[in-house]
Protein backbone atom coordinates (compact mmCIF):
# COMPACT_ATOMS: atom_id res chain seq x y z
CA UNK A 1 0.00 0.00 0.00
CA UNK A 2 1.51 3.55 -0.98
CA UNK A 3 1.68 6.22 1.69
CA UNK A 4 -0.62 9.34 0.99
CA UNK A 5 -0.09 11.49 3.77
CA UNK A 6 3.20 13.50 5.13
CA UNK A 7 2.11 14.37 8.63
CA UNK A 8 -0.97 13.23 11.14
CA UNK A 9 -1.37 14.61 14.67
CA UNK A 10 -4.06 13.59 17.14
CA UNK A 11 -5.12 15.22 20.08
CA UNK A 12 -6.14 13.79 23.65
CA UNK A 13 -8.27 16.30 25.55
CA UNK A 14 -8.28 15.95 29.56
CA UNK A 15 -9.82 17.87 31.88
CA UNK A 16 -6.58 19.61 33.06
CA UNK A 17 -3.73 18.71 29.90
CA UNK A 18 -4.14 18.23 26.07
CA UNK A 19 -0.79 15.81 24.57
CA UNK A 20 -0.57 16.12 21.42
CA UNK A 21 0.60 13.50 19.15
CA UNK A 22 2.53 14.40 15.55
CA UNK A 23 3.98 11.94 12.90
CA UNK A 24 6.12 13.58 10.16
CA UNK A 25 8.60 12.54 7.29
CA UNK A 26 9.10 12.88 4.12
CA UNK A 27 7.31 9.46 2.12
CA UNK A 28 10.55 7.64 1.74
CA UNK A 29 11.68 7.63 5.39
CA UNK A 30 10.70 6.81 8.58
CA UNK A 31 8.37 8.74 10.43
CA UNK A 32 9.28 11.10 13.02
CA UNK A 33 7.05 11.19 15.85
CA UNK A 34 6.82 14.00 18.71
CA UNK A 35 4.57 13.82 22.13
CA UNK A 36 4.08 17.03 23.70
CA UNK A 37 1.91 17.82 26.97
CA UNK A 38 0.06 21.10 27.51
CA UNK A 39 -2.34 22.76 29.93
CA UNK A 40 -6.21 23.58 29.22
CA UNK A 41 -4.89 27.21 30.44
CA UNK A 42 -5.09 30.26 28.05
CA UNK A 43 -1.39 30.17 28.03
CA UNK A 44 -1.13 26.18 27.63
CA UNK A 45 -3.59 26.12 24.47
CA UNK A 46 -1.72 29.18 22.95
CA UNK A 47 1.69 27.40 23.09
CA UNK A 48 -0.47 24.26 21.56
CA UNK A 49 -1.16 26.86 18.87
CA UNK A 50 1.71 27.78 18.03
CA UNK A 51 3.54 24.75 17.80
């Protein structure tokens, strides 16, 4: 089966922390992955938005 996509992400939501979840590459390599925690505060979802 041929690879379609570059990069996924998913998101799990908690009451107090979001971790985000991000697999990258180009096609011909092995994904990359990163796992990053952040707080449900103004400042936590901001830095979630600009990552």
């Amino acid at each position: 089966m041929e690879a379609i996509l570059e990069r996924c992400a998913r998101l799990d939501v908690h009451q107090e922390t979001v971790v985000a979840f991000v697999l990258y590459e180009n096609l011909d390599r092995k994904p990359t992955q990163e796992i990053r925690t952040f707080s449900t505060t103004t400042k936590g979802l901001l830095a979630l938005y600009d990552w």
